[in-house]
Protein backbone atom coordinates (compact mmCIF):
# COMPACT_ATOMS: atom_id res chain seq x y z
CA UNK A 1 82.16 115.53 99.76
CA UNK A 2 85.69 113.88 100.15
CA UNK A 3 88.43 116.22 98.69
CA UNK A 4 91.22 114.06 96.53
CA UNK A 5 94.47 114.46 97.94
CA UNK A 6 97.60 113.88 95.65
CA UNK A 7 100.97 112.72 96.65
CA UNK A 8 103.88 114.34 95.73
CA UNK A 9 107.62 114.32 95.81
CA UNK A 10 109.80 117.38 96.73
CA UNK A 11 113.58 117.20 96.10
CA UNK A 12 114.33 120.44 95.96
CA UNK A 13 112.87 124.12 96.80
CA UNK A 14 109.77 122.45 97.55
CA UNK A 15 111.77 121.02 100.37
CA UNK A 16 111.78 123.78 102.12
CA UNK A 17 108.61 123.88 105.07
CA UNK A 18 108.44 127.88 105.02
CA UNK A 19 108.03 128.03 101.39
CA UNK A 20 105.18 125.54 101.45
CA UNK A 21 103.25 126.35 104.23
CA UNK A 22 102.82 129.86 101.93
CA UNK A 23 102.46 128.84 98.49
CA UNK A 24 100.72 125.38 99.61
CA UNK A 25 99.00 126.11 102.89
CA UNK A 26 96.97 123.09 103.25
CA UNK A 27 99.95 120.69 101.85
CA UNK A 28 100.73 118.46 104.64
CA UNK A 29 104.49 116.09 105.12
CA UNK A 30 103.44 112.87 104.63
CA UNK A 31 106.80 111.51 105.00
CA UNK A 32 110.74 110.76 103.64
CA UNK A 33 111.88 108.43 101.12
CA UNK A 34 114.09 107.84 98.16
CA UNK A 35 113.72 108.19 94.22
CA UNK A 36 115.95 105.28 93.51
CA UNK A 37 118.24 105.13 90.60
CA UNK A 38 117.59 109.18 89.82
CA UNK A 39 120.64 112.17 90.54
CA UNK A 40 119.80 115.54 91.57
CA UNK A 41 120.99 118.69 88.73
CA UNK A 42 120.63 122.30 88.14
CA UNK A 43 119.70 123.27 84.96
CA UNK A 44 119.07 126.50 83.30
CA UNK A 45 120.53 129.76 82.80
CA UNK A 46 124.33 130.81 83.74
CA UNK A 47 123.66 131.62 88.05
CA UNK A 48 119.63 130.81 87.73
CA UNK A 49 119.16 127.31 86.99
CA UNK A 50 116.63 125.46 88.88
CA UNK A 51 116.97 121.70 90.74
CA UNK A 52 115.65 118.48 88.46
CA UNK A 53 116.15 114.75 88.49
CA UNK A 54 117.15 112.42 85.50
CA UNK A 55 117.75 108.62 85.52
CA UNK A 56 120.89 107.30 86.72
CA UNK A 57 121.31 103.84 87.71
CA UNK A 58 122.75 102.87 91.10
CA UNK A 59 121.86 106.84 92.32
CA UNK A 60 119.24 108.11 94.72
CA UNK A 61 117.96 111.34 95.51
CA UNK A 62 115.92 112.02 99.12
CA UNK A 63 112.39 113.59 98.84
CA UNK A 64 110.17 114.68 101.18
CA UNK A 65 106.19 113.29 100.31
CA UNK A 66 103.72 115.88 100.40
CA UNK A 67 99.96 115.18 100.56
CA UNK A 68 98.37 118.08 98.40
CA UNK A 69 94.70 119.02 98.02
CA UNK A 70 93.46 120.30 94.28
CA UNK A 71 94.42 123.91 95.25
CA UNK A 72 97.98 123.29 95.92
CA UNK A 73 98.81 121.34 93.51
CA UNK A 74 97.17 124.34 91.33
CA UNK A 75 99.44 126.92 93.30
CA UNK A 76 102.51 124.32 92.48
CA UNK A 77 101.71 123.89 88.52
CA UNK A 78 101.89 127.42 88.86
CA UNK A 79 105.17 127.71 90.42
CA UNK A 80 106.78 124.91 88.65
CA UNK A 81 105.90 126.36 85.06
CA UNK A 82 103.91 123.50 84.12
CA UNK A 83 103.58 121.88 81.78
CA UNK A 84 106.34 124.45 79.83
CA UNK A 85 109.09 124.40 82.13
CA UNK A 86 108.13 121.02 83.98
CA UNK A 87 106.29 118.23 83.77
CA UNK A 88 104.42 115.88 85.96
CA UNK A 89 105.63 112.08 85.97
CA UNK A 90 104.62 109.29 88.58
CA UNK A 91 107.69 107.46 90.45
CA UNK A 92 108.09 104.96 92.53
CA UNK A 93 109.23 106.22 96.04
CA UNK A 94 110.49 104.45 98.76
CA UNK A 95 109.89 105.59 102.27
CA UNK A 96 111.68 105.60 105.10
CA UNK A 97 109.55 103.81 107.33
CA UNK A 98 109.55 100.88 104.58
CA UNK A 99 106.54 101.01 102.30
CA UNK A 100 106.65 101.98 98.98
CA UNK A 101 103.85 104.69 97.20
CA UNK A 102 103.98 106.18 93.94
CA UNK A 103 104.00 109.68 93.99
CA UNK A 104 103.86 112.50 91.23
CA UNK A 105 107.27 114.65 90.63
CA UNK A 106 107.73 117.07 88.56
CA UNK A 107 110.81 116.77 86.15
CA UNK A 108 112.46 119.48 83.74
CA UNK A 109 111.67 119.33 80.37
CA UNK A 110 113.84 119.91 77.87
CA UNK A 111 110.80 122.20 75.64
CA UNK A 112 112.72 125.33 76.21
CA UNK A 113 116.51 125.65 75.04
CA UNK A 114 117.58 127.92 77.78
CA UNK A 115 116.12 125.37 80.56
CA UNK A 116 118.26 122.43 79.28
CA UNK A 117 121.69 123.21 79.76
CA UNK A 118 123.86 122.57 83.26
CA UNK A 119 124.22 125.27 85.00
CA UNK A 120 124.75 127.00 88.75
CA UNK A 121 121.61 128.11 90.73
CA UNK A 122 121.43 131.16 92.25
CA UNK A 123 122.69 132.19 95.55
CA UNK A 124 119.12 132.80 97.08
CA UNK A 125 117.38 129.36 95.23
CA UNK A 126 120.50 127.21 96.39
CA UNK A 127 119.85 128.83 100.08
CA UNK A 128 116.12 127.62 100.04
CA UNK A 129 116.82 124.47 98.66
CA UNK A 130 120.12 123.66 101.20
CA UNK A 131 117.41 124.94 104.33
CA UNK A 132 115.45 122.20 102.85
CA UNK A 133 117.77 119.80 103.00
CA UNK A 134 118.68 120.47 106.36
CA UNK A 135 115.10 120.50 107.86
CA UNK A 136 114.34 117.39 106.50
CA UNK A 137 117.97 115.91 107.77
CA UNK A 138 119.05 114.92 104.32
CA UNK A 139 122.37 114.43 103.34
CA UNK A 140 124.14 117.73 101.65
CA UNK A 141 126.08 115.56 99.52
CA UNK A 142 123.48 115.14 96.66
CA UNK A 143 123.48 119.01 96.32
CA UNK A 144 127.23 119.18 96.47
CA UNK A 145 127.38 116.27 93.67
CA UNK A 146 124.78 118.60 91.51
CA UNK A 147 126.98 121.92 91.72
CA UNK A 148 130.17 119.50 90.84
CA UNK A 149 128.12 117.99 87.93
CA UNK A 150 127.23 121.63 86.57
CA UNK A 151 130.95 123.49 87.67
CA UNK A 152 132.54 120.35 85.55
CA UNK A 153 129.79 120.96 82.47
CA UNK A 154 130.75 125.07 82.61
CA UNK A 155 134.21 124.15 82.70
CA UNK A 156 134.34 122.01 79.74
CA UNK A 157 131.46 124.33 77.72
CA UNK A 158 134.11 127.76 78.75
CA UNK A 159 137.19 125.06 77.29
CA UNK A 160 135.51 124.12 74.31
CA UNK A 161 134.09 127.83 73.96
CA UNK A 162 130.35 127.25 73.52
């Protein structure tokens, strides 16, 4: 019998190799590409939000491709909150060596209140997600735009006093 593998799309914990080969230990890299016209965020609570994409024309965030049998895509729905914290949408991704392949990402919602808002990761989640970055030879500079996007968001929430 011929398992079904899945593709999927990591942009940001799920970047880092360590953490898969535990949670996911028959995930295999597949390859590198682009989500184009997406932006990296954190959203969640104050010092524990959590990476996401939205649409944003003209942006791009690097992902690394992950080929997934049923069991680790279980182990991720379980890690990812889904379908309550995020869900699962298809995307066109454009890899590196010049093909294109839809692949399946999963994407905040906005279901729960506390999930929704800009905010700073934690110390320890920005960590893993930066070694990811740096393993897979992306460019830092989508991270630093995210923590810019949420310091600017707390700034203007602590001005307006919300």
């Amino acid at each position: 019998m011929r398992m079904v593998k899945l593709i999927n799309a990591a942009y940001g914990s799920n970047l880092n190799l360590e953490q898969m080969a535990y949670r996911c230990p028959t995930a295999k890299v597949y390859g590198k590409g682009i989500i184009k016209d997406y932006r990296l965020l954190f959203k969640g609570r104050e010092n524990n939000a959590y990476a996401t994409i939205e649409p944003k024309k003209g942006n791009f965030v690097p992902v690394l491709v992950w080929e997934l049998l049923p069991g680790d895509e279980k182990a991720l729905d379980y890690y990812e909150g889904y379908p309550r914290f995020y869900e699962k949408k298809e995307l066109e991704v454009y890899l590196e060596t010049g093909g294109v392949i839809t692949a399946m990402v999963y994407i905040m919602t906005d279901e729960v209140m506390e999930r929704i808002e800009l905010n700073l990761p934690s110390r320890g989640y920005l960590e893993t997600v930066k070694a990811g970055y740096k393993a897979a030879g992306f460019d830092k500079k989508h991270i630093e735009m995210a923590l810019r996007i949420s310091e600017r968001e707390i700034g203007l929430r602590n001005k307006h006093g919300r």
